[in-house]
C-alpha atoms as a PDB file:
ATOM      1  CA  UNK A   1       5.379  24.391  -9.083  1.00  0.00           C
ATOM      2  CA  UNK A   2       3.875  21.241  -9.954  1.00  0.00           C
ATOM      3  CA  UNK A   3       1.901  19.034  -8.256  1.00  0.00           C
ATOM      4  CA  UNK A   4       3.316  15.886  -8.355  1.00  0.00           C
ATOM      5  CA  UNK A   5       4.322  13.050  -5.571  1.00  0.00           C
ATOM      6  CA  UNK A   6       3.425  10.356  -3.386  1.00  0.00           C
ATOM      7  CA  UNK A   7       0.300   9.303  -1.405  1.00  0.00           C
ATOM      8  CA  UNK A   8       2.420   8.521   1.526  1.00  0.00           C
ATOM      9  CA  UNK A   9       3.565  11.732   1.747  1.00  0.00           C
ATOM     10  CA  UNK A  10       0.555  13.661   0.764  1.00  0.00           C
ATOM     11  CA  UNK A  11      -2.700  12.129   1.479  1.00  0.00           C
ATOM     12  CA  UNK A  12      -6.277  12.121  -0.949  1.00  0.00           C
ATOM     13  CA  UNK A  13      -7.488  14.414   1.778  1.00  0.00           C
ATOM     14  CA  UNK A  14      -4.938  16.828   1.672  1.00  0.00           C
ATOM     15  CA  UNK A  15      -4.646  17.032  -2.198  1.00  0.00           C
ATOM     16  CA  UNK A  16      -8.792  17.415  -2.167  1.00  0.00           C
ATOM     17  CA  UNK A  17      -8.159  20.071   0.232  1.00  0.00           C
ATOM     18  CA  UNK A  18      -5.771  22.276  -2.362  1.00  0.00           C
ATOM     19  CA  UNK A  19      -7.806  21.774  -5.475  1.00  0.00           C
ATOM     20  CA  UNK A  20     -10.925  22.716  -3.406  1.00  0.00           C
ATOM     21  CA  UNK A  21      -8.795  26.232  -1.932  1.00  0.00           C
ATOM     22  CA  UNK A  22      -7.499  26.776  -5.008  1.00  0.00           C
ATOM     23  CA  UNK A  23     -10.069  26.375  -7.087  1.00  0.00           C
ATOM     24  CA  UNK A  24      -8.058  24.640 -10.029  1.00  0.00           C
ATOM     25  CA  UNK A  25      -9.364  23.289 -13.102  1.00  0.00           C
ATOM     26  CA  UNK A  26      -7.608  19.990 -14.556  1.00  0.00           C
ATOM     27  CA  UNK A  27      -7.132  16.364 -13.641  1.00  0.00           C
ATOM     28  CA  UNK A  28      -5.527  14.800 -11.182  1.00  0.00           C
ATOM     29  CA  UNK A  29      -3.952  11.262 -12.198  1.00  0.00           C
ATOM     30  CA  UNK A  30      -3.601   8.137  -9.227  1.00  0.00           C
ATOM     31  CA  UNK A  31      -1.461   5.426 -10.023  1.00  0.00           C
ATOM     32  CA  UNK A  32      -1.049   2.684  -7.493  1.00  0.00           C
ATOM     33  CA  UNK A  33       0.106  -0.994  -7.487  1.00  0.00           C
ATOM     34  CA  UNK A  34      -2.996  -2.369  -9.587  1.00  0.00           C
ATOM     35  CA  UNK A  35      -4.695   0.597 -10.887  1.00  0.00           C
ATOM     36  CA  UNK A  36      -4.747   4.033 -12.241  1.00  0.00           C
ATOM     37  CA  UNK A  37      -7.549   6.607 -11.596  1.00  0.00           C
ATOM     38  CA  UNK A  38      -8.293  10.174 -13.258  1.00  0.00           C
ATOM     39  CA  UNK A  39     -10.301  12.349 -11.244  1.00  0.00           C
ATOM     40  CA  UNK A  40     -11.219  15.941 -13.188  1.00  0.00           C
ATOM     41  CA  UNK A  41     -11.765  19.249 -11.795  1.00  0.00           C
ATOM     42  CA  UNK A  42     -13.356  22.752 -13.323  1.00  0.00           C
ATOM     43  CA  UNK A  43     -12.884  25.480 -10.499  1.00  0.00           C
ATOM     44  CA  UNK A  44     -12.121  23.102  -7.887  1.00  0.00           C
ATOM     45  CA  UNK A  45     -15.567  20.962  -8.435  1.00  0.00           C
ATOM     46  CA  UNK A  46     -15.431  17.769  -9.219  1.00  0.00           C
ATOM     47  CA  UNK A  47     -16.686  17.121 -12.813  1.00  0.00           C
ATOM     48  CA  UNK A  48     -15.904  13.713 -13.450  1.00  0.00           C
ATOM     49  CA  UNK A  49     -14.125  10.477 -12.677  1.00  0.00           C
ATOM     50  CA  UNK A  50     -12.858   7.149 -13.864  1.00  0.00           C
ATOM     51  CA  UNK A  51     -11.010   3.814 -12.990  1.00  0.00           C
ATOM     52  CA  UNK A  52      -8.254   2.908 -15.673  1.00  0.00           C
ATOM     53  CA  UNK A  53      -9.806  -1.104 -15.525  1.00  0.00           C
ATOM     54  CA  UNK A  54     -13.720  -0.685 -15.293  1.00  0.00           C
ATOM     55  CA  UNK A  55     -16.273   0.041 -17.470  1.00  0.00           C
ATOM     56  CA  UNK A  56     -16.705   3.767 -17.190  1.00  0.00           C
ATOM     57  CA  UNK A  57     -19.657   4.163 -20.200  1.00  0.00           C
ATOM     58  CA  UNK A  58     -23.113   5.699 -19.375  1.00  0.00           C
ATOM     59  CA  UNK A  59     -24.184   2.474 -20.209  1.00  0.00           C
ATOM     60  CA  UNK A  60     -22.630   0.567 -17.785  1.00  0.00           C
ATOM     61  CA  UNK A  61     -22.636   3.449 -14.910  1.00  0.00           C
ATOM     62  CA  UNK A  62     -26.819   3.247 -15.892  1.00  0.00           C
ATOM     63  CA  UNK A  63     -26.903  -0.351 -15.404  1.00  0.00           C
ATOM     64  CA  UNK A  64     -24.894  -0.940 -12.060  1.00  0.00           C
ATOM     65  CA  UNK A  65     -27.006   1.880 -10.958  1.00  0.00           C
ATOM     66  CA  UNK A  66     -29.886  -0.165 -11.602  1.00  0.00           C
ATOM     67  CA  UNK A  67     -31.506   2.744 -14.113  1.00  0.00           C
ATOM     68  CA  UNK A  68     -31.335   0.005 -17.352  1.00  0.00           C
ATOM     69  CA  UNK A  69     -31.553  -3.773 -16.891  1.00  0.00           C
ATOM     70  CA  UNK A  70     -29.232  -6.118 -17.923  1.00  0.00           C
ATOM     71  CA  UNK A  71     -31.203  -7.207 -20.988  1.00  0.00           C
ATOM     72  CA  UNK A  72     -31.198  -2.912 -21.955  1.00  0.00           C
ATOM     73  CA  UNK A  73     -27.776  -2.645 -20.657  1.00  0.00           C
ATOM     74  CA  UNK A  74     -25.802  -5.809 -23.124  1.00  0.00           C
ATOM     75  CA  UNK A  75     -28.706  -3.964 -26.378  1.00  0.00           C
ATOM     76  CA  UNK A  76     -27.052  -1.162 -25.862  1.00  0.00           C
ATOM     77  CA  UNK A  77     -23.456  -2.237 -26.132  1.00  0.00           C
ATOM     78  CA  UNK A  78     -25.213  -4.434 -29.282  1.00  0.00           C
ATOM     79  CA  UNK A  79     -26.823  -1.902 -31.023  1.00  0.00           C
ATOM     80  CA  UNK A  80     -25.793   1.597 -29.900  1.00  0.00           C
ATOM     81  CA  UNK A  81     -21.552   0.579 -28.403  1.00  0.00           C
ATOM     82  CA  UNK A  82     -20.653   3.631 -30.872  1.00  0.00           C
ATOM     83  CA  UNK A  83     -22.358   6.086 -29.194  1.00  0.00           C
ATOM     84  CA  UNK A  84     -20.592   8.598 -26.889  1.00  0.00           C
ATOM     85  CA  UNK A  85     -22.229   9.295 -23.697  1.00  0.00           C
ATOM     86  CA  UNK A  86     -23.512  12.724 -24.353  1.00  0.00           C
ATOM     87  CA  UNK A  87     -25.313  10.976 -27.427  1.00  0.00           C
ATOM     88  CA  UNK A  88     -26.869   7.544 -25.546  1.00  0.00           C
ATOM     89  CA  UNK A  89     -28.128  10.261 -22.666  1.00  0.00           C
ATOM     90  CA  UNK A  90     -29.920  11.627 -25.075  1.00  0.00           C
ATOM     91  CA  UNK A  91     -31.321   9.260 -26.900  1.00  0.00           C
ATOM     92  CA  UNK A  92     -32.637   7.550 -23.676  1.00  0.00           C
ATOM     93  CA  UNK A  93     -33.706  10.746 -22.584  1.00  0.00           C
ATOM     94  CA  UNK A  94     -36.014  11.155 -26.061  1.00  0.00           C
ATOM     95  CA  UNK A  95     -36.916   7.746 -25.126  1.00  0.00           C
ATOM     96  CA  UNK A  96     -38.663   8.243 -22.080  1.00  0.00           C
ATOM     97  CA  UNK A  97     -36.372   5.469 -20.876  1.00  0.00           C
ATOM     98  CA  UNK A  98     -34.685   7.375 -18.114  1.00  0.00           C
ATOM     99  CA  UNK A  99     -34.631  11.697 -17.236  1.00  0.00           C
ATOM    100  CA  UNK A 100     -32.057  13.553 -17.091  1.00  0.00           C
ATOM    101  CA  UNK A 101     -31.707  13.757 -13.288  1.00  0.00           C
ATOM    102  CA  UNK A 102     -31.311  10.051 -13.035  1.00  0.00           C
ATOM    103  CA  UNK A 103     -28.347  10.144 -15.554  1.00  0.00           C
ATOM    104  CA  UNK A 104     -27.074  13.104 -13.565  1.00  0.00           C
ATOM    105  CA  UNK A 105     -27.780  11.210  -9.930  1.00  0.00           C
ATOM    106  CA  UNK A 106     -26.393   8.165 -11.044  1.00  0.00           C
ATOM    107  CA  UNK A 107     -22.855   9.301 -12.752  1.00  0.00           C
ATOM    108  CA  UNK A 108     -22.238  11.741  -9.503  1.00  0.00           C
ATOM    109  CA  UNK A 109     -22.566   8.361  -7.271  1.00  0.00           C
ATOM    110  CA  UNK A 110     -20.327   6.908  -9.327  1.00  0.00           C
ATOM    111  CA  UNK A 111     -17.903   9.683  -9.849  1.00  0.00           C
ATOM    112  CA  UNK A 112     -18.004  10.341  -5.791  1.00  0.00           C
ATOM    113  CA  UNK A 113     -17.656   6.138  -5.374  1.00  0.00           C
ATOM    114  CA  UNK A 114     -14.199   6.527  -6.756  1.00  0.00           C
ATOM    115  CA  UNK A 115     -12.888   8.984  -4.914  1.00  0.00           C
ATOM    116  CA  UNK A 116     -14.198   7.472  -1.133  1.00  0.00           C
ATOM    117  CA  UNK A 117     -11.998   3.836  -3.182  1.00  0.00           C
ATOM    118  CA  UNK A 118      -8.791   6.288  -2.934  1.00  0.00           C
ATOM    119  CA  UNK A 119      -9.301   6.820   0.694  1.00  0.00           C
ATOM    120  CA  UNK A 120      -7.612   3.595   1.366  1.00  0.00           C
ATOM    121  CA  UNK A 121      -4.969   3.784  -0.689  1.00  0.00           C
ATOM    122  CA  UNK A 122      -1.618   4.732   1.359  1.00  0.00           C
ATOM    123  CA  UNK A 123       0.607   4.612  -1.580  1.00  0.00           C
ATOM    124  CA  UNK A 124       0.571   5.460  -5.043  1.00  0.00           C
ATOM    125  CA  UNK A 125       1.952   8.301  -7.449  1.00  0.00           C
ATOM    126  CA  UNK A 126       0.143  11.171  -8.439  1.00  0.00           C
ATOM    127  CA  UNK A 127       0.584  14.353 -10.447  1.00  0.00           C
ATOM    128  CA  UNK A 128      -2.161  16.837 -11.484  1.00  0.00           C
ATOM    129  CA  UNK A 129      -2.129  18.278 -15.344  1.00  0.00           C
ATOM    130  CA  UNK A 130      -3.786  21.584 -15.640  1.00  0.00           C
ATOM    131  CA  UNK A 131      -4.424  21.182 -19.233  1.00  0.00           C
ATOM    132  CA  UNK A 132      -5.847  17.529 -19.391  1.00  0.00           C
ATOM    133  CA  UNK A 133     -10.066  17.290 -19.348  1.00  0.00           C
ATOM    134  CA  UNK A 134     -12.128  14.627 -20.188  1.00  0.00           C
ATOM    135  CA  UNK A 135     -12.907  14.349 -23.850  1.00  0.00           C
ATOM    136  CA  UNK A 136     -15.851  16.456 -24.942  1.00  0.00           C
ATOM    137  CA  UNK A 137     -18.092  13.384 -25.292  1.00  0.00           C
ATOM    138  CA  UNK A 138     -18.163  12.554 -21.625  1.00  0.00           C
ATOM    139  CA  UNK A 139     -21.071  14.269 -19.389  1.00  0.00           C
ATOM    140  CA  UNK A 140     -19.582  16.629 -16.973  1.00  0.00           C
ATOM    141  CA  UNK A 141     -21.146  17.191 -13.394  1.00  0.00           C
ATOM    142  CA  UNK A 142     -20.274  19.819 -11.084  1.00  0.00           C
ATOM    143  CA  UNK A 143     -19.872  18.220  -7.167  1.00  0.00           C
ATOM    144  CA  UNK A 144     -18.378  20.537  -3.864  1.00  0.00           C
ATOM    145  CA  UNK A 145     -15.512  18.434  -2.311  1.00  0.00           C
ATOM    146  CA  UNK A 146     -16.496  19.922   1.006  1.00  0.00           C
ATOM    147  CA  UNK A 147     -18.881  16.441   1.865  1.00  0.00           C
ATOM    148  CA  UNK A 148     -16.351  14.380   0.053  1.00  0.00           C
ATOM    149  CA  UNK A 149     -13.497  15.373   2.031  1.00  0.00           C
ATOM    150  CA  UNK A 150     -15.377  14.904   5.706  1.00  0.00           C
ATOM    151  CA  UNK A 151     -16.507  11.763   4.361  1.00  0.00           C
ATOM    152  CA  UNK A 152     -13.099  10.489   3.182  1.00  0.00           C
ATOM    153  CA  UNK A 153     -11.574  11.890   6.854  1.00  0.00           C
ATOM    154  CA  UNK A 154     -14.118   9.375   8.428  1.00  0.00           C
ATOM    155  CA  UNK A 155     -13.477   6.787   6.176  1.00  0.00           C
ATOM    156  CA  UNK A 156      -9.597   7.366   6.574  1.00  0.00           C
ATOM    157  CA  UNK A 157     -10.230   7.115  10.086  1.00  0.00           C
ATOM    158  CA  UNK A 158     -12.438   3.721  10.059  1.00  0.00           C
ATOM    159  CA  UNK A 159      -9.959   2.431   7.794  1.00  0.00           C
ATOM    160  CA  UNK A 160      -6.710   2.706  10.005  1.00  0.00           C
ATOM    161  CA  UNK A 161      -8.924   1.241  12.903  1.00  0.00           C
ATOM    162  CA  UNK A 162      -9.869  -1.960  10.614  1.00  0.00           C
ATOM    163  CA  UNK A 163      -6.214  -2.426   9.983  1.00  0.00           C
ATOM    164  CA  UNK A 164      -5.318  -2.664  13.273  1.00  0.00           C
ATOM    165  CA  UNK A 165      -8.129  -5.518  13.896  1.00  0.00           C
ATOM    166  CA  UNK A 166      -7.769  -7.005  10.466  1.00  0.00           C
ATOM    167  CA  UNK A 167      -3.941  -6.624   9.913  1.00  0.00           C
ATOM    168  CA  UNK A 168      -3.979  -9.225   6.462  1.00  0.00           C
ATOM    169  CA  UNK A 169      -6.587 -10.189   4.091  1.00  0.00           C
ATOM    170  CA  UNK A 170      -4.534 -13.124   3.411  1.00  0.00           C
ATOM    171  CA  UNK A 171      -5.707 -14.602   6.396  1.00  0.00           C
ATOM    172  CA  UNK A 172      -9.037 -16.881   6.098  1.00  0.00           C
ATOM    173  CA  UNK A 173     -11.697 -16.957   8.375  1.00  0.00           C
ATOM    174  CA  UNK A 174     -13.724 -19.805  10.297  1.00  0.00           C
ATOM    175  CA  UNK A 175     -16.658 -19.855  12.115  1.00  0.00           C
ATOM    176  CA  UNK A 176     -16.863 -20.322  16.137  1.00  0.00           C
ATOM    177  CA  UNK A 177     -18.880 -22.404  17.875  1.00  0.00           C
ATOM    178  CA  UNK A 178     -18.830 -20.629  21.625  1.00  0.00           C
ATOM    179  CA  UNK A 179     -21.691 -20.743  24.025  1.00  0.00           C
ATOM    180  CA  UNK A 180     -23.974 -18.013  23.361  1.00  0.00           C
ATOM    181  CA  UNK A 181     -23.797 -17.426  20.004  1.00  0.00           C
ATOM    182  CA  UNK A 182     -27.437 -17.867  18.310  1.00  0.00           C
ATOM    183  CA  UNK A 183     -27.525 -17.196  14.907  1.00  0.00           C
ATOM    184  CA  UNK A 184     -31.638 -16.730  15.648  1.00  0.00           C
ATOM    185  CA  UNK A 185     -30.250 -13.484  17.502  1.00  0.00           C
ATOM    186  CA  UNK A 186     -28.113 -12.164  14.573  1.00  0.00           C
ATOM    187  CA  UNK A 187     -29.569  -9.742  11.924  1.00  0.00           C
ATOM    188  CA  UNK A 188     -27.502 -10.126   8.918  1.00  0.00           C
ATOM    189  CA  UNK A 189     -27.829  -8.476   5.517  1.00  0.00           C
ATOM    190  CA  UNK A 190     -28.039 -10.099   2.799  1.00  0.00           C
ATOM    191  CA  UNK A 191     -24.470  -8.829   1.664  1.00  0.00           C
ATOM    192  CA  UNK A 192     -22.985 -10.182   5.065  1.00  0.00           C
ATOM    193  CA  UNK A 193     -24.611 -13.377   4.232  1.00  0.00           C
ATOM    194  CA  UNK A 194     -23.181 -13.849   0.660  1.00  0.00           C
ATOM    195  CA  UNK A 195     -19.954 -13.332   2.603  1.00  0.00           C
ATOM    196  CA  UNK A 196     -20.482 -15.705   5.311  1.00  0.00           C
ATOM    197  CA  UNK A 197     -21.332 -18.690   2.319  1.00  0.00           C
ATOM    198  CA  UNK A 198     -18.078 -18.349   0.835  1.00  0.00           C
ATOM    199  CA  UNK A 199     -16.624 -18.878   4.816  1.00  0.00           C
ATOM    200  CA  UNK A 200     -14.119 -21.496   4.572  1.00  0.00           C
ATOM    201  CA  UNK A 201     -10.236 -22.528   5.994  1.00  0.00           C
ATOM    202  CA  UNK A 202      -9.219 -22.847   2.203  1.00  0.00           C
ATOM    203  CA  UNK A 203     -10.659 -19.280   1.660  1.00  0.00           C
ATOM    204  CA  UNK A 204      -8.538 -16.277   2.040  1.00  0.00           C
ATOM    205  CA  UNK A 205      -9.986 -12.707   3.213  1.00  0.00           C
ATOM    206  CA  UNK A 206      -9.009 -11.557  -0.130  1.00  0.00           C
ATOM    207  CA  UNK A 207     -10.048 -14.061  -2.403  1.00  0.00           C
ATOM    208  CA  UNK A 208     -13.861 -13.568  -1.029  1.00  0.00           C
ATOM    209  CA  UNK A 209     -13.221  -9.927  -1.723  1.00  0.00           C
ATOM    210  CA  UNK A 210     -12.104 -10.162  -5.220  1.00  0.00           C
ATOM    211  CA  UNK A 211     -15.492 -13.373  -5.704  1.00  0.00           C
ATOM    212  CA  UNK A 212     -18.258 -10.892  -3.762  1.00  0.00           C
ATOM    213  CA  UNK A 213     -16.408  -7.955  -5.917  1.00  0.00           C
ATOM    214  CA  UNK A 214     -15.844  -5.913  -2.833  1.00  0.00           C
ATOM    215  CA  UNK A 215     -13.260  -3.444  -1.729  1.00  0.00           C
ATOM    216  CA  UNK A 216     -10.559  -3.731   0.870  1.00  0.00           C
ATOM    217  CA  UNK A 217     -12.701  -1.344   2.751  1.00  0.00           C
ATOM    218  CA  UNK A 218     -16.081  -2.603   2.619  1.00  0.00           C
ATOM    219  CA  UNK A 219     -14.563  -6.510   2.881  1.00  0.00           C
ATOM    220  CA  UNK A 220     -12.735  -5.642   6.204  1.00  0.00           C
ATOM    221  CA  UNK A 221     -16.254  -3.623   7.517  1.00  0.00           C
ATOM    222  CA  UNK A 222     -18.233  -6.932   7.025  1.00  0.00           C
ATOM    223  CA  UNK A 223     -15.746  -9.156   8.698  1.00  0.00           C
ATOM    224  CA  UNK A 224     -14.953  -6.869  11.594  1.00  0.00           C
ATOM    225  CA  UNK A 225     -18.836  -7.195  12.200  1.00  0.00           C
ATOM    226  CA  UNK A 226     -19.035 -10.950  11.836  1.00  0.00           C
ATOM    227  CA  UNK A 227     -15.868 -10.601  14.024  1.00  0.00           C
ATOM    228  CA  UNK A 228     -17.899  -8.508  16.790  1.00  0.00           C
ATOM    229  CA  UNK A 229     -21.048 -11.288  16.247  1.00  0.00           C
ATOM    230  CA  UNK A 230     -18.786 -13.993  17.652  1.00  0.00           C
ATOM    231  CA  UNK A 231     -19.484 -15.517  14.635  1.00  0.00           C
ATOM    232  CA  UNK A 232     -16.371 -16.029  12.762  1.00  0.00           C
ATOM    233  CA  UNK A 233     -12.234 -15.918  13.778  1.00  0.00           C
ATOM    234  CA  UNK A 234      -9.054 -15.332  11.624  1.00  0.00           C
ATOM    235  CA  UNK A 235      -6.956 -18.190  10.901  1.00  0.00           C
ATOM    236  CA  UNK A 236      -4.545 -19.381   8.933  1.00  0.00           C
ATOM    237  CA  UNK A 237      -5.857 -20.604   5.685  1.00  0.00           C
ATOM    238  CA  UNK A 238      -5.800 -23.956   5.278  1.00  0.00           C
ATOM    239  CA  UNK A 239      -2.469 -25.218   3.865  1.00  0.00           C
ATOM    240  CA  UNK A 240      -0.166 -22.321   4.868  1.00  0.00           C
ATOM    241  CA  UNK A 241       2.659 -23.349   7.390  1.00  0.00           C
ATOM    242  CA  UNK A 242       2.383 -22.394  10.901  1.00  0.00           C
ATOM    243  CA  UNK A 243       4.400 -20.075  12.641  1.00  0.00           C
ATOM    244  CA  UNK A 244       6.282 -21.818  15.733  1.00  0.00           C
ATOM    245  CA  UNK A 245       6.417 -19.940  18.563  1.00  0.00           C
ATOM    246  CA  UNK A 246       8.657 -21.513  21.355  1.00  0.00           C
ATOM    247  CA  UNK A 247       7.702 -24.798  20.010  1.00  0.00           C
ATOM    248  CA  UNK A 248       3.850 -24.188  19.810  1.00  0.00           C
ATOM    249  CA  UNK A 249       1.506 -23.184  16.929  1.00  0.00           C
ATOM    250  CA  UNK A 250       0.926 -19.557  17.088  1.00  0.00           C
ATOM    251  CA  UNK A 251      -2.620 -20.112  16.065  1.00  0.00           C
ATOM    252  CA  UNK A 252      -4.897 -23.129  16.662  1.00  0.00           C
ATOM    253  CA  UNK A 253      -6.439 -25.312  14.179  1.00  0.00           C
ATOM    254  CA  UNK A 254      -9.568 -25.343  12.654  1.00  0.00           C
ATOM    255  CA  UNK A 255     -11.871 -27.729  14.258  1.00  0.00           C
ATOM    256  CA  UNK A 256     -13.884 -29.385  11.728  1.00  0.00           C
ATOM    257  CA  UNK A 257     -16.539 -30.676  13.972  1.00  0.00           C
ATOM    258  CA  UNK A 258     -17.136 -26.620  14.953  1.00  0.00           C
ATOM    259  CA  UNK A 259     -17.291 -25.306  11.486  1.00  0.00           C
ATOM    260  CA  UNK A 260     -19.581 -28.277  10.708  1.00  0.00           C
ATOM    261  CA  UNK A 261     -22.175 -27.278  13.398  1.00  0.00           C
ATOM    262  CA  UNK A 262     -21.866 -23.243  13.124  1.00  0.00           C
ATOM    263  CA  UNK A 263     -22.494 -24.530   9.517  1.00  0.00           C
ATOM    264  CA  UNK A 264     -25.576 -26.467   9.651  1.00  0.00           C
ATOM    265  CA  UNK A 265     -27.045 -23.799  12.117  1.00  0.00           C
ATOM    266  CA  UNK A 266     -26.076 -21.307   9.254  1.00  0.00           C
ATOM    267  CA  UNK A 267     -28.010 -22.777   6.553  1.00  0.00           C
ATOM    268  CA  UNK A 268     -31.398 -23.474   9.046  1.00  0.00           C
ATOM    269  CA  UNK A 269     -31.360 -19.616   9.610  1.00  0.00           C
ATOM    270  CA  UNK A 270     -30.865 -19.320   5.600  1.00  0.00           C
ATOM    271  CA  UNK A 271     -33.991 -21.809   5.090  1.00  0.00           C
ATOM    272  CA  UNK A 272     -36.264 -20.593   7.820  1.00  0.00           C
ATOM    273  CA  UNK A 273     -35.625 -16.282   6.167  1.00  0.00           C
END
C-alpha cells in the first residue's frame, strides 16, 4: 500500500513514527502551499534533507553554519560552483580548512532544522517513494528519529498554544506604554531586538518574519514574549478597515504619542548596551 496523503490527516509525527518502526529506506516528499521538501531515509535513519527553494550546497550549509565566511563562502561558488559536495568536503578537508566532523555536525543541524520547519505545517501533500535517494554526490548522514520526534511533539505542542495567542500574522504590532513597564528591567536578545526595530502600525507580523528571515514558529515565540514583557500589543495594521462591532471599533487605535515614548525609551536602552 502506498504511502501517500494529507498532513491534516496524518501528521509529521505520525509519518516519522512509521518510517522509524518500519525501518524503510526511501524519501519522503512534502508539498505545501509555498514549498516542497524531500526528506531521505536508509533503514528508517534519517540520511539527508532539503528545501525545494534554498540553497541546499555544502557550501552554503558551511557558511550559514558559520564553518566558511562569507568572503570563502561567494570563492567557492566563484571558483569551485562545479563541484559536488562529496568533492568540495574533500577538498576543504585536504585543506585544513574545516574536518570532517564539522561538515558532518553542520549538515545534520541542517538536515534536522528542516524537519522541526514541518512541525508547523497542518496541511500539505505527501507521498513516500521507496526507490528515490539522493544523488550519489550528496553526503549522507545517518540520524535516529527517536529525539526528532519528542522534539517535534513539543514543538507541535508550543505551536498550537501560539496560535491560540497569536491567531494571524497579518496583524501588526505596537508598543505599550503602561505603568510599570521599564525597558531597564527587560533582558532582550539581540534577535528579539532586531524584531522590536522593525515594530511599527504599518508593519505586519508577517512581513517582519519574511525581513528578519524567520519562521512562523520562531516569529510567533518572539512576539508571544514581547507580548508577556508588556512591551508590545496586536493591532490592526495601519490602513486596514476596522471591524464594527455594535457601532464601536473592535480594536483601539494606535496612539502615536505612546509608540513615540516606548520608542525613545527603546533606543536609550539600545545606546546605553
Amino acid at each position: 500500500m502506498a504511502l501517500k496523503g494529507n498532513l491534516r490527516d496524518f501528521s509529521v509525527t505520525q509519518l516519522l513514527n512509521l518510517i522509524n518502526v518500519a525501518q524503510k529506506t526511501g524519501t519522503l516528499v512534502v508539498e505545501g502551499p509555498s514549498e516542497q521538501v524531500w526528506l531521505s531515509f536508509r533503514d528508517g535513519k534519517l540520511s539527508y534533507a532539503r528545501n525545494g527553494h534554498e540553497d541546499s550546497t555544502l557550501a552554503a550549509v558551511l557558511y550559514h553554519s558559520k564553518k566558511i565566511t562569507a568572503g570563502q563562502y561567494k570563492a567557492i561558488r566563484e571558483r569551485a560552483g562545479g563541484m559536488s559536495d562529496k568533492e568540495l568536503g574533500l577538498l576543504l578537508i585536504n585543506a585544513n580548512y574545516i574536518s570532517q566532523q564539522d561538515i558532518l555536525n553542520s549538515l545534520q543541524f541542517y538536515f534536522v532544522s528542516i524537519v522541526n520547519r514541518l512541525f508547523t505545517w497542518v496541511e500539505g501533500l505527501f507521498h513516500f517513494d521507496n526507490n528515490l535517494m539522493p544523488p550519489d554526490d550528496k553526503i549522507m548522514v545517518r540520524i535516529s528519529l527517536e529525539n526528532i520526534i519528542i522534539e517535534g511533539s513539543r514543538r507541535m505542542k508550543e505551536w498550537e498554544q501560539l496560535q491560540d495567542e497569536i491567531p494571524s500574522l497579518d496583524m501588526a504590532l505596537k508598543f505599550t506604554d503602561r505603568p510599570g513597564t521599564n525597558l531597564k528591567n527587560v533582558n532582550l536578545s539581540v534577535e528579539e531586538w532586531r524584531i522590536v526595530s522593525y515594530i511599527n502600525p504599518k508593519n505586519t507580523i508577517r512581513a517582519i518574519a519574511k525581513t528578519t528571515n524567520k519562521s512562523d514558529l520562531e516569529i510567533r515565540r518572539i512576539v508571544y514574549g514581547l507580548m508577556q514583557a508588556g512591551l508590545v500589543e496586536l493591532i490592526r495594521p495601519l490602513g486596514m478597515p476596522a471591524p464594527v462591532v455594535q457601532g464601536k471599533p473592535a480594536l483601539p487605535q494606535t496612539s502615536k504619542e505612546e509608540q513615540k515614548s516606548l520608542i525613545n525609551r527603546i533606543i536609550g536602552r539600545i545606546r546605553s548596551i
